[in-house]
N, C-alpha and C. Protein backbone atom coordinates (compact mmCIF):
# COMPACT_ATOMS: atom_id res chain seq x y z
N UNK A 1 12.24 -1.30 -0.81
CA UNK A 1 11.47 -1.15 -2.02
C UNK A 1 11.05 0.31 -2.13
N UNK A 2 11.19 0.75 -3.02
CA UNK A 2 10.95 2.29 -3.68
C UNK A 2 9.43 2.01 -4.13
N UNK A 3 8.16 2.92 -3.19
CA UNK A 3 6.94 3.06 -4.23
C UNK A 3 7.00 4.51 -4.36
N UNK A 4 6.59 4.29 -6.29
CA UNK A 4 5.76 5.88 -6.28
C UNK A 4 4.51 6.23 -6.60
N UNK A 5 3.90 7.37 -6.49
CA UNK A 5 2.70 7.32 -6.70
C UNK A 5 2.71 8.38 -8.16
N UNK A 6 1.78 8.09 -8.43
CA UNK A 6 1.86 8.82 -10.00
C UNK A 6 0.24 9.69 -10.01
N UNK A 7 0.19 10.94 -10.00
CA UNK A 7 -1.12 11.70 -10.22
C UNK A 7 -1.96 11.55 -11.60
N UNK A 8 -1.87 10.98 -12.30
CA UNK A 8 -2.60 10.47 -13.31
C UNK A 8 -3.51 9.03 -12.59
N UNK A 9 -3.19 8.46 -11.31
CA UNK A 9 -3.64 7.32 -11.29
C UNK A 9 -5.25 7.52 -10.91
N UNK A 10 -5.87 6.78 -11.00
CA UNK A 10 -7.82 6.83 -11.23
C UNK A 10 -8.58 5.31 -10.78
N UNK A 11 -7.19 4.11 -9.96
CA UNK A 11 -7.42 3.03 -9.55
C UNK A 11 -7.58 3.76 -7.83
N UNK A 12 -8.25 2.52 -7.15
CA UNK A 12 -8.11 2.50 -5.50
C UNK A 12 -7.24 2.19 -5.08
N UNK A 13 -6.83 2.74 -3.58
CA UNK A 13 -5.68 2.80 -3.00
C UNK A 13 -5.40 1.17 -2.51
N UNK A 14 -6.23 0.39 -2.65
CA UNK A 14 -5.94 -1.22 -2.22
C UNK A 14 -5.02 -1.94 -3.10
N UNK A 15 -5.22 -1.67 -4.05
CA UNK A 15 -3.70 -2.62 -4.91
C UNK A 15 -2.79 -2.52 -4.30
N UNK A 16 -2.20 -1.43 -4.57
CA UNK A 16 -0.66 -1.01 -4.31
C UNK A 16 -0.86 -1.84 -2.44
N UNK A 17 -1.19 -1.48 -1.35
CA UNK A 17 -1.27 -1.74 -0.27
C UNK A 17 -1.34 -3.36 -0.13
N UNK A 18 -2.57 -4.02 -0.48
CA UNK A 18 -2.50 -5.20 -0.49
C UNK A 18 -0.86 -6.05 -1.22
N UNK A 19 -0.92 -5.28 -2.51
CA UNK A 19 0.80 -6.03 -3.08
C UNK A 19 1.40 -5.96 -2.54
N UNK A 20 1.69 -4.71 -1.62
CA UNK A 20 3.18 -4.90 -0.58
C UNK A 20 3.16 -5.19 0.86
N UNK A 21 1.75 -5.30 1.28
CA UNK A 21 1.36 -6.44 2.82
C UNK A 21 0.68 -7.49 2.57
N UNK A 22 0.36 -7.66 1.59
CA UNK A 22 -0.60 -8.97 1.39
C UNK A 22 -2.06 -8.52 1.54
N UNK A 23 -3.06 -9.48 1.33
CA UNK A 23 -4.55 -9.04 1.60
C UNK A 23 -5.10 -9.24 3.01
N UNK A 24 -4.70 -9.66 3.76
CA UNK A 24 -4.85 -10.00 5.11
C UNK A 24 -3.23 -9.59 6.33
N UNK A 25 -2.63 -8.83 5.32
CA UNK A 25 -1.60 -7.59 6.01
C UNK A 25 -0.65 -8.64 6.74
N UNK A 26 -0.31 -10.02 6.36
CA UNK A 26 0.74 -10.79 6.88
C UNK A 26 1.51 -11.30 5.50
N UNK A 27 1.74 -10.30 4.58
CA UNK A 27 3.10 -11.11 3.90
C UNK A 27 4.48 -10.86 5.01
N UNK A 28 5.07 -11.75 4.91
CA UNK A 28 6.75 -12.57 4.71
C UNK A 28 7.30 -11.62 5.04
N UNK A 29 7.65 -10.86 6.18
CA UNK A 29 9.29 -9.88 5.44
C UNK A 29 8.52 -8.32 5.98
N UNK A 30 7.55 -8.09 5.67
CA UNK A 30 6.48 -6.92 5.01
C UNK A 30 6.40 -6.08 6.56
N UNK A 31 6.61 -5.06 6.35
CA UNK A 31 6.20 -4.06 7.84
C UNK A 31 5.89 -2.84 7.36
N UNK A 32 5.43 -1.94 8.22
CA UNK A 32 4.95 -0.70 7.96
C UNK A 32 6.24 0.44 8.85
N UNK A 33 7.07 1.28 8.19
CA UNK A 33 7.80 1.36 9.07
C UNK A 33 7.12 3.05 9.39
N UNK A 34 6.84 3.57 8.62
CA UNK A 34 5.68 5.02 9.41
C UNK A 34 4.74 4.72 8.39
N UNK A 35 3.49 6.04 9.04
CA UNK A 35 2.35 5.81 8.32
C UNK A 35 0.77 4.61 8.62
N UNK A 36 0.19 4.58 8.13
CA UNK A 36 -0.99 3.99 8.09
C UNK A 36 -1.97 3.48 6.77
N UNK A 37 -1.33 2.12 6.11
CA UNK A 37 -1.98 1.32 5.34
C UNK A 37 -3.42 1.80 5.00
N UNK A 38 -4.48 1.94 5.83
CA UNK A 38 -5.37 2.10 5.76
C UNK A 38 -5.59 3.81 5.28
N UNK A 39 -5.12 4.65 5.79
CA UNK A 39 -4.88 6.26 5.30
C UNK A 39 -4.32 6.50 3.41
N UNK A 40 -3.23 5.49 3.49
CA UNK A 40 -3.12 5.34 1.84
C UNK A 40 -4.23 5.05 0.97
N UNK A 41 -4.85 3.57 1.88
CA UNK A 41 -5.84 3.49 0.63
C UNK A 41 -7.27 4.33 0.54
N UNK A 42 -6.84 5.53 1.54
CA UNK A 42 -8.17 6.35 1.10
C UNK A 42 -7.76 7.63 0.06
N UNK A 43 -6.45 7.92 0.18
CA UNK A 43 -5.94 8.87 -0.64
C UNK A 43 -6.16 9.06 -2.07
């Protein structure tokens, strides 16, 4: 899956994160392959 981030955005970094691990970070399929979930959604 391709995400992008767009500099106009003015929402919190939890959407995007939660949609592609789930809200409790166990969807189906879903891994983190670099990086840190939690570092995105402070960005």
């Amino acid at each position: 899956m391709i995400v992008k981030f767009h500099a106009r955005g003015k929402g919190g970094g939890s959407g995007p994160v939660d949609y592609l691990l789930g809200r409790e970070r166990n969807q189906e399929g879903a891994r983190v392959l670099r990086g840190a979930p939690e570092e995105v959604r402070e960005l």
